[in-house]
N, C-alpha and C. Protein backbone atom coordinates (compact mmCIF):
# COMPACT_ATOMS: atom_id res chain seq x y z
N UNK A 1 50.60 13.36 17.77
CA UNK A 1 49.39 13.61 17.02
C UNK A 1 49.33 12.60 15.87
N UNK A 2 47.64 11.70 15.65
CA UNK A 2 48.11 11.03 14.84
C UNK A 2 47.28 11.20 13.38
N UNK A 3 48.09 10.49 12.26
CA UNK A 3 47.30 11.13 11.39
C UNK A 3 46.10 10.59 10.91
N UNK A 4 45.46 11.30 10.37
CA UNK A 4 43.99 10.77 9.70
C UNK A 4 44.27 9.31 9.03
N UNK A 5 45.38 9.06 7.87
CA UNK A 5 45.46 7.87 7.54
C UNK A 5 45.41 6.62 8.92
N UNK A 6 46.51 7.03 9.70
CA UNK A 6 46.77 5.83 11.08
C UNK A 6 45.48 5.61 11.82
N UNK A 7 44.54 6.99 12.29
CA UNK A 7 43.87 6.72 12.69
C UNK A 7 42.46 6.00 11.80
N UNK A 8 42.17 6.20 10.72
CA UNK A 8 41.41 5.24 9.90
C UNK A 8 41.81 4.01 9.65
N UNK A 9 43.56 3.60 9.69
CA UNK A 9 43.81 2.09 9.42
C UNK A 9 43.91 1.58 11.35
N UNK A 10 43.93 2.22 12.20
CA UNK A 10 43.59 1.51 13.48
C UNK A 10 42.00 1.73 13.68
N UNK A 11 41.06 2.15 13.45
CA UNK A 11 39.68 2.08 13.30
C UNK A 11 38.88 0.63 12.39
N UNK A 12 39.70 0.39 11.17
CA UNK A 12 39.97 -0.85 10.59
C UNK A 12 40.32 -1.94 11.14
N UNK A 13 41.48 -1.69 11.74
CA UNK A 13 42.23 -2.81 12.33
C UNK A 13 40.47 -3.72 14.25
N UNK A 14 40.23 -2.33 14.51
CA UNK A 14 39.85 -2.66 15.57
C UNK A 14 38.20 -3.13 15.32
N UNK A 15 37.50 -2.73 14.37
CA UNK A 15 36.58 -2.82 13.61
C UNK A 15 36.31 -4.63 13.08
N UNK A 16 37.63 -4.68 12.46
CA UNK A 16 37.30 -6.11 11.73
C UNK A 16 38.02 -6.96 12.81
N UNK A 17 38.55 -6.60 13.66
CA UNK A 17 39.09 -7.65 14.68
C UNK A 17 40.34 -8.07 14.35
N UNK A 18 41.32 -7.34 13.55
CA UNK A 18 42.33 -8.12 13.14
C UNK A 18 43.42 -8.94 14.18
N UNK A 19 43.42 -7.88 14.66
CA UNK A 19 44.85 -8.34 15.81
C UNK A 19 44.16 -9.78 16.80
N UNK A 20 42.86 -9.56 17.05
CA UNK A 20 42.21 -11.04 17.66
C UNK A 20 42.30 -12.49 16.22
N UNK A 21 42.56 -11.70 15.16
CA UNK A 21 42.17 -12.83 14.08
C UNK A 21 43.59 -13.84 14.53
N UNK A 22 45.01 -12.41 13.79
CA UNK A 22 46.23 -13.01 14.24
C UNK A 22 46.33 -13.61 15.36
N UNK A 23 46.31 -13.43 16.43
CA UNK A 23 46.08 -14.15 17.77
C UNK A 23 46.13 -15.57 18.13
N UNK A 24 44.68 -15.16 17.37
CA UNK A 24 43.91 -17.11 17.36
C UNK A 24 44.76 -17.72 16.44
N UNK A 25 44.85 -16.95 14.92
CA UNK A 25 45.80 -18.22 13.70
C UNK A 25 47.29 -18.27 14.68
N UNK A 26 47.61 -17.18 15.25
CA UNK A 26 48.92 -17.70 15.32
C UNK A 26 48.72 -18.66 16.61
N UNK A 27 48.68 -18.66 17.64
CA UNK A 27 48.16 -19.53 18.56
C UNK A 27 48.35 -20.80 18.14
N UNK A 28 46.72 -21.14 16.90
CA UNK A 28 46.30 -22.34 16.78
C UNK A 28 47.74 -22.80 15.51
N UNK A 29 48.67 -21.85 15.20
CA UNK A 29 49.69 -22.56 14.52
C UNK A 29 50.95 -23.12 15.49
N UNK A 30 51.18 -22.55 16.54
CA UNK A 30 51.69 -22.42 17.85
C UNK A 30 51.58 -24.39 17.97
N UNK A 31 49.98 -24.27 18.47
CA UNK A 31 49.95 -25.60 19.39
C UNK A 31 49.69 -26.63 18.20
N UNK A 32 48.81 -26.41 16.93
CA UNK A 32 48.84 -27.57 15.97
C UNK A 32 50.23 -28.10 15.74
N UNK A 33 51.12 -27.04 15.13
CA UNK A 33 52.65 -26.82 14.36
C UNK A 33 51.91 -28.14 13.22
N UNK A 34 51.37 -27.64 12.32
CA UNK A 34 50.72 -28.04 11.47
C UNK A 34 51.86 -28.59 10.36
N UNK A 35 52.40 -29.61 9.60
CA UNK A 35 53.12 -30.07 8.58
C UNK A 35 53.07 -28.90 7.11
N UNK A 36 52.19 -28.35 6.89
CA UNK A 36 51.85 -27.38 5.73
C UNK A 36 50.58 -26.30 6.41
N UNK A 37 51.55 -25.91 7.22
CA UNK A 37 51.26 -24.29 7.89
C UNK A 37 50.36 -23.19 6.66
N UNK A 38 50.66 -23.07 5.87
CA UNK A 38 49.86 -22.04 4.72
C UNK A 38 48.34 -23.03 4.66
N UNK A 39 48.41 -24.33 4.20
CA UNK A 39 47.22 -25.20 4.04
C UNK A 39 46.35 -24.82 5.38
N UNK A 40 46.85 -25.21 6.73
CA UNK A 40 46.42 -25.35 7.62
C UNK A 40 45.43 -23.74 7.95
N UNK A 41 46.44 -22.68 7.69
CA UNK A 41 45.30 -21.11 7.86
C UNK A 41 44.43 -20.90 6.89
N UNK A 42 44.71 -21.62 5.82
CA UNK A 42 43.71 -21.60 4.81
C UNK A 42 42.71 -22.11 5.43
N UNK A 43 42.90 -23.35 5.48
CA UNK A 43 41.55 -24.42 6.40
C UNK A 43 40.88 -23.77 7.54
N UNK A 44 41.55 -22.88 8.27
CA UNK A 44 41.21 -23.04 9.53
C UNK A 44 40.21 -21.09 8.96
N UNK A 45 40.36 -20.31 8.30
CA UNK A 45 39.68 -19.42 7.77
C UNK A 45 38.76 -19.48 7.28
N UNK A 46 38.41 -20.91 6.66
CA UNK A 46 37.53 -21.45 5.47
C UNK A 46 36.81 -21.68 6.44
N UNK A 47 37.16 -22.37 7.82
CA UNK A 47 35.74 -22.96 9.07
C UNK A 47 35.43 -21.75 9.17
N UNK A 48 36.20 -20.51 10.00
CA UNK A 48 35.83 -19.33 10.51
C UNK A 48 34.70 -18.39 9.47
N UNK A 49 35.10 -18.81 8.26
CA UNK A 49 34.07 -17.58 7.20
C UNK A 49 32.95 -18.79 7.39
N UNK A 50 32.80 -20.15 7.33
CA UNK A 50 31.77 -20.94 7.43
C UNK A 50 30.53 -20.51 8.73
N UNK A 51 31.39 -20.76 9.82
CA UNK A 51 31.05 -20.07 11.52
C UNK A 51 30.24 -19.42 11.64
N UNK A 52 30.08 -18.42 10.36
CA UNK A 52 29.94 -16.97 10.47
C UNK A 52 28.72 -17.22 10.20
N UNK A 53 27.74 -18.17 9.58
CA UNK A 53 26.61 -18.72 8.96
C UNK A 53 26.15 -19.55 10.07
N UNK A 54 27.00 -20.21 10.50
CA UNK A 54 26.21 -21.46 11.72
C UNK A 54 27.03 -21.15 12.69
N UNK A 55 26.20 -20.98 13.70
CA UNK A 55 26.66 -21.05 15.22
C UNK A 55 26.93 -22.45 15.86
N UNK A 56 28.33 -22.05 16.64
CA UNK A 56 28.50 -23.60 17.47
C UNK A 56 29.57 -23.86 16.23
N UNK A 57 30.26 -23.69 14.83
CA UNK A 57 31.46 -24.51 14.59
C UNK A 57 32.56 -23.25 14.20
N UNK A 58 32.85 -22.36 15.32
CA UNK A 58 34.20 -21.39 15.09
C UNK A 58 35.24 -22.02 15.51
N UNK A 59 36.39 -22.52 14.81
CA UNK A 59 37.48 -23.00 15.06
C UNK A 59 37.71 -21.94 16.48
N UNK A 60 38.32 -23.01 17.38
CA UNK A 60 38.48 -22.85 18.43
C UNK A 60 40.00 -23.69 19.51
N UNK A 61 40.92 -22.89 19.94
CA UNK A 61 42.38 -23.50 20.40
C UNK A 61 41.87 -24.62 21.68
N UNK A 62 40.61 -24.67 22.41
CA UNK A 62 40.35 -25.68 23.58
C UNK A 62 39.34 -25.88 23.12
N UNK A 63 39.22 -27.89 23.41
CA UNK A 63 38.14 -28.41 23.61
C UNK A 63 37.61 -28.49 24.56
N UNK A 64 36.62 -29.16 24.68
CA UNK A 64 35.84 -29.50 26.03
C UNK A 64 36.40 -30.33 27.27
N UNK A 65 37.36 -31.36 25.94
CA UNK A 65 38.09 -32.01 27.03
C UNK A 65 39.47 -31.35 27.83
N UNK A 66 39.58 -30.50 27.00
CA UNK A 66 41.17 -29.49 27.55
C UNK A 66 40.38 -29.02 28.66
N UNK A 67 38.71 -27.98 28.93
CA UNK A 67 38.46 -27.52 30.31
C UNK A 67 38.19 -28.58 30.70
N UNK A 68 37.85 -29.76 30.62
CA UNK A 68 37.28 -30.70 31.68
C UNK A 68 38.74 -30.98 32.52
N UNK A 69 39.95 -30.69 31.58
CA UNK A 69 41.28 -30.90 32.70
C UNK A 69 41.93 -29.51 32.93
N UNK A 70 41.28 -28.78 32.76
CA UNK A 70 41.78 -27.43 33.64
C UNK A 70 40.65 -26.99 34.64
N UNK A 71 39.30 -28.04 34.62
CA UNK A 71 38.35 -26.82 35.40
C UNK A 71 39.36 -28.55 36.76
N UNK A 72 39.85 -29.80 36.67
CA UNK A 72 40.46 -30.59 37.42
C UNK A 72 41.75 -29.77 38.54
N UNK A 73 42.15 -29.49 37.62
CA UNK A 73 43.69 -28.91 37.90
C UNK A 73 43.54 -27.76 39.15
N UNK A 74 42.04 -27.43 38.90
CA UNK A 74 41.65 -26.03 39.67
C UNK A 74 40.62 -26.84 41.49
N UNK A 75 40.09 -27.75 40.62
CA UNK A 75 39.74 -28.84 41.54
C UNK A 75 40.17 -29.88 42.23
N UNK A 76 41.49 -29.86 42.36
CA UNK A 76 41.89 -31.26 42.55
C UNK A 76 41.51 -32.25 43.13
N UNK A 77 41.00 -31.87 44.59
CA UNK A 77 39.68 -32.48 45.75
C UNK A 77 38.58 -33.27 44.99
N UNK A 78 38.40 -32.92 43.50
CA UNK A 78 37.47 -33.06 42.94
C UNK A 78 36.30 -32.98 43.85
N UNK A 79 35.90 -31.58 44.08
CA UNK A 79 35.14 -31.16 45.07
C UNK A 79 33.28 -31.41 44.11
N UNK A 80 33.78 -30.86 43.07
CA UNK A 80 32.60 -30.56 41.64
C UNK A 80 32.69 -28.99 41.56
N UNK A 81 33.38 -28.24 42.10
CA UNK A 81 33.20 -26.79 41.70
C UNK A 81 34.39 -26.04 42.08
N UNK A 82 33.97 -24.98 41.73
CA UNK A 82 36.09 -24.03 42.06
C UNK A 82 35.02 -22.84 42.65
N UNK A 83 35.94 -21.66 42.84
CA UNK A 83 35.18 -20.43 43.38
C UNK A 83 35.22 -19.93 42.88
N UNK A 84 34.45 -18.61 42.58
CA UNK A 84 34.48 -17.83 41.86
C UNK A 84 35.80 -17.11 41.17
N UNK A 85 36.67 -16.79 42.05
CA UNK A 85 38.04 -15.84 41.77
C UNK A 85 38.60 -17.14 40.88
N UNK A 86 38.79 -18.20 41.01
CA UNK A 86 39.48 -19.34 40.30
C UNK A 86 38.56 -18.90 38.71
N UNK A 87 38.09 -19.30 38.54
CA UNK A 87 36.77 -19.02 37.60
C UNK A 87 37.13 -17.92 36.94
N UNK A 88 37.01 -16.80 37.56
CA UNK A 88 37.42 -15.61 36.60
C UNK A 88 39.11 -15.61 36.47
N UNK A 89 40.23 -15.93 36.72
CA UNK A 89 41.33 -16.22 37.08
C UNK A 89 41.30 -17.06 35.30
N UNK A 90 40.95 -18.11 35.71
CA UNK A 90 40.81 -19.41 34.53
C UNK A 90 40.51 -18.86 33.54
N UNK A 91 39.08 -18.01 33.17
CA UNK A 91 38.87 -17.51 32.28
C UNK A 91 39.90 -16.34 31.42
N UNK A 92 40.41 -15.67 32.16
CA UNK A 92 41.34 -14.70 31.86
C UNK A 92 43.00 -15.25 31.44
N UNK A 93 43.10 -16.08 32.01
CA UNK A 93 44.20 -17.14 31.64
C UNK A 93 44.04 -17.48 30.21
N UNK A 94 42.70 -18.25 30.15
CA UNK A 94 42.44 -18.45 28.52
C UNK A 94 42.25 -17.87 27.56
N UNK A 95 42.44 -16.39 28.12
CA UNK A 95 42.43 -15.41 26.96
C UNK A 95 40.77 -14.95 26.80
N UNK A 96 40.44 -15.04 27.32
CA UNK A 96 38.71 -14.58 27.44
C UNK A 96 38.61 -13.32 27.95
N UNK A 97 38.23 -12.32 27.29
CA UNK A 97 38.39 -11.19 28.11
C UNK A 97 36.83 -10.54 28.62
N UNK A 98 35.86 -10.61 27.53
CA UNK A 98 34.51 -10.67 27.78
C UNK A 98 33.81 -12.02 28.13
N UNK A 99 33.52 -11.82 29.57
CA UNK A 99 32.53 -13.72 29.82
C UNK A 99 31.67 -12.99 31.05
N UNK A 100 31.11 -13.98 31.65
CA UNK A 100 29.67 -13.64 32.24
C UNK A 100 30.33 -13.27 34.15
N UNK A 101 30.32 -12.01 34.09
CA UNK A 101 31.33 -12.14 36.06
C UNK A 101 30.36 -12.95 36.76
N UNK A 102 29.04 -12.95 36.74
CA UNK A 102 27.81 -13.48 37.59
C UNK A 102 27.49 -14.41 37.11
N UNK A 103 28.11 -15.82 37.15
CA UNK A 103 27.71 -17.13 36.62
C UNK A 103 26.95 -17.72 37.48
N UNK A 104 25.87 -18.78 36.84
CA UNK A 104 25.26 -19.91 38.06
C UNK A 104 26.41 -20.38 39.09
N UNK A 105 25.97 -20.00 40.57
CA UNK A 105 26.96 -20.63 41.82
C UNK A 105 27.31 -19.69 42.27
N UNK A 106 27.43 -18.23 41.50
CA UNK A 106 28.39 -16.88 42.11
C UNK A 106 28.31 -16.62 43.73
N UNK A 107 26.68 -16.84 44.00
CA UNK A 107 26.13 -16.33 45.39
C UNK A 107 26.77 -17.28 46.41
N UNK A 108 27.14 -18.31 45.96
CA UNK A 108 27.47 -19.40 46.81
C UNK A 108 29.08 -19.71 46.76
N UNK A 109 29.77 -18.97 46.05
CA UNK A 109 31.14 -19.29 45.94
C UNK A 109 31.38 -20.30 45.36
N UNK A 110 30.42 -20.89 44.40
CA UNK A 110 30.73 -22.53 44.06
C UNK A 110 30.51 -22.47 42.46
N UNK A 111 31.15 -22.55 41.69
CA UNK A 111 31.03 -22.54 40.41
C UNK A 111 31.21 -23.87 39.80
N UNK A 112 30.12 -24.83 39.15
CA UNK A 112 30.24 -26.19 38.75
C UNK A 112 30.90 -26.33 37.83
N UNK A 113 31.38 -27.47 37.31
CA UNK A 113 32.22 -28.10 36.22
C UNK A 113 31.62 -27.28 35.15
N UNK A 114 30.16 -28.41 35.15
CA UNK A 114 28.98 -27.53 34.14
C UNK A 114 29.30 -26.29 33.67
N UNK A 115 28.95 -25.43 34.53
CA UNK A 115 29.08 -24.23 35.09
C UNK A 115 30.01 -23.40 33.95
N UNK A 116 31.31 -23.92 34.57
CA UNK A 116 32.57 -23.34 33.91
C UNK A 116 32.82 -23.60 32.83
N UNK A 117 32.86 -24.90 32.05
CA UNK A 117 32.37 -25.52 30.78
C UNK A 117 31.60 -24.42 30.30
N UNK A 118 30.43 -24.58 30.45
CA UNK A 118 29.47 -23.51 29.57
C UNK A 118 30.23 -21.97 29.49
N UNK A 119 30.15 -21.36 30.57
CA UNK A 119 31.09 -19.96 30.11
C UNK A 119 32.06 -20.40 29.52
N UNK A 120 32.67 -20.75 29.23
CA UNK A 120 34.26 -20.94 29.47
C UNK A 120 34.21 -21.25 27.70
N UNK A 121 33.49 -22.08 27.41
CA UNK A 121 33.03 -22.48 25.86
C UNK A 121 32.30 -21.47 24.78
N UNK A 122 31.61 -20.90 25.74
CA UNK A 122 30.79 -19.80 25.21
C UNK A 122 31.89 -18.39 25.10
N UNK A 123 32.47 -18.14 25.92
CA UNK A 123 33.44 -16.93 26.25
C UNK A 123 34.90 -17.09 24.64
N UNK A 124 34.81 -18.78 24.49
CA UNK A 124 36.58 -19.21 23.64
C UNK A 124 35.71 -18.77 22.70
N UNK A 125 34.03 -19.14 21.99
CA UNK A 125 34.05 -18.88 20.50
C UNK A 125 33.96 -17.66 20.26
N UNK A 126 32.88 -16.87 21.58
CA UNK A 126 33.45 -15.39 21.12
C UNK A 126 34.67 -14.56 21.22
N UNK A 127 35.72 -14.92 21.63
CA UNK A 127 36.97 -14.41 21.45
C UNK A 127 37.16 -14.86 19.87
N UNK A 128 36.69 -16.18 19.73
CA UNK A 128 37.92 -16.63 18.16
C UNK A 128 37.20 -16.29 17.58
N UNK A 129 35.73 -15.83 17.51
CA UNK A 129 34.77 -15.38 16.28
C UNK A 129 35.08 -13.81 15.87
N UNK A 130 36.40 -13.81 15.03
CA UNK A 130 36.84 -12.63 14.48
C UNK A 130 35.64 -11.74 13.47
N UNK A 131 34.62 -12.19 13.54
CA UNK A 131 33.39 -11.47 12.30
C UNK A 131 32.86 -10.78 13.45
N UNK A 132 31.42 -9.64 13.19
CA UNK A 132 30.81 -9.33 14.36
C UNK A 132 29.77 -9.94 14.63
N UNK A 133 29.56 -10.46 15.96
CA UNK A 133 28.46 -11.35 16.08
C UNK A 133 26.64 -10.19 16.26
């Protein structure tokens, strides 16, 4: 049984997104390994409270060019598209837990570079956008 305090500080916790906040800082301290680690979450909080005003700049752990070599890796044939299960597979790999199951190509088994790029970009800022959108 839990108590009123726990359950109001996990209502908090799930509310403001904390455990996704930690996640992403620790992550993006993970793969930066930044020279002055305290500077670096400062900075990287200062974009995120910025974010929160303009859409399109939430610090984010993949660029465009990181999927352009994972939507490859999934393609190797360089066919121009993966299938769907790859796609949702990929996405879930990257830590995306909410993204679109019915993307352009679904009906056809063919999901484009494009394609995956766009979810895939759209899916990373709303994971790292710890505010509520």
């Amino acid at each position: 049984m839990s108590l009123p305090r726990e359950h109001e500080a996990s209502e908090y916790i799930e509310k403001h997104k904390i455990i996704e906040l930690m996640d992403n800082l620790t992550s993006m301290l993970f793969f930066y390994r930044p020279d002055r680690p305290r500077e670096f979450l400062i900075d990287q909080l200062e974009k995120l409270s910025l974010s929160k005003a303009r859409v399109g700049n939430t610090p984010c752990l993949f660029n465009e060019s990181n999927l352009d070599a994972l939507f490859g890796v999934l393609d190797p044939s360089d066919q121009g598209f993966i299938t769907h299960g790859q796609y949702k597979e990929a996405l879930k790999t990257l830590g995306i837990k909410n993204f679109n199951e019915f993307p352009d190509g679904v009906s056809d088994d063919r999901i484009s570079q494009e394609t995956f790029i766009r979810e895939a970009t759209q899916g990373l800022v709303r994971s790292a956008a710890t505010f509520q959108l």
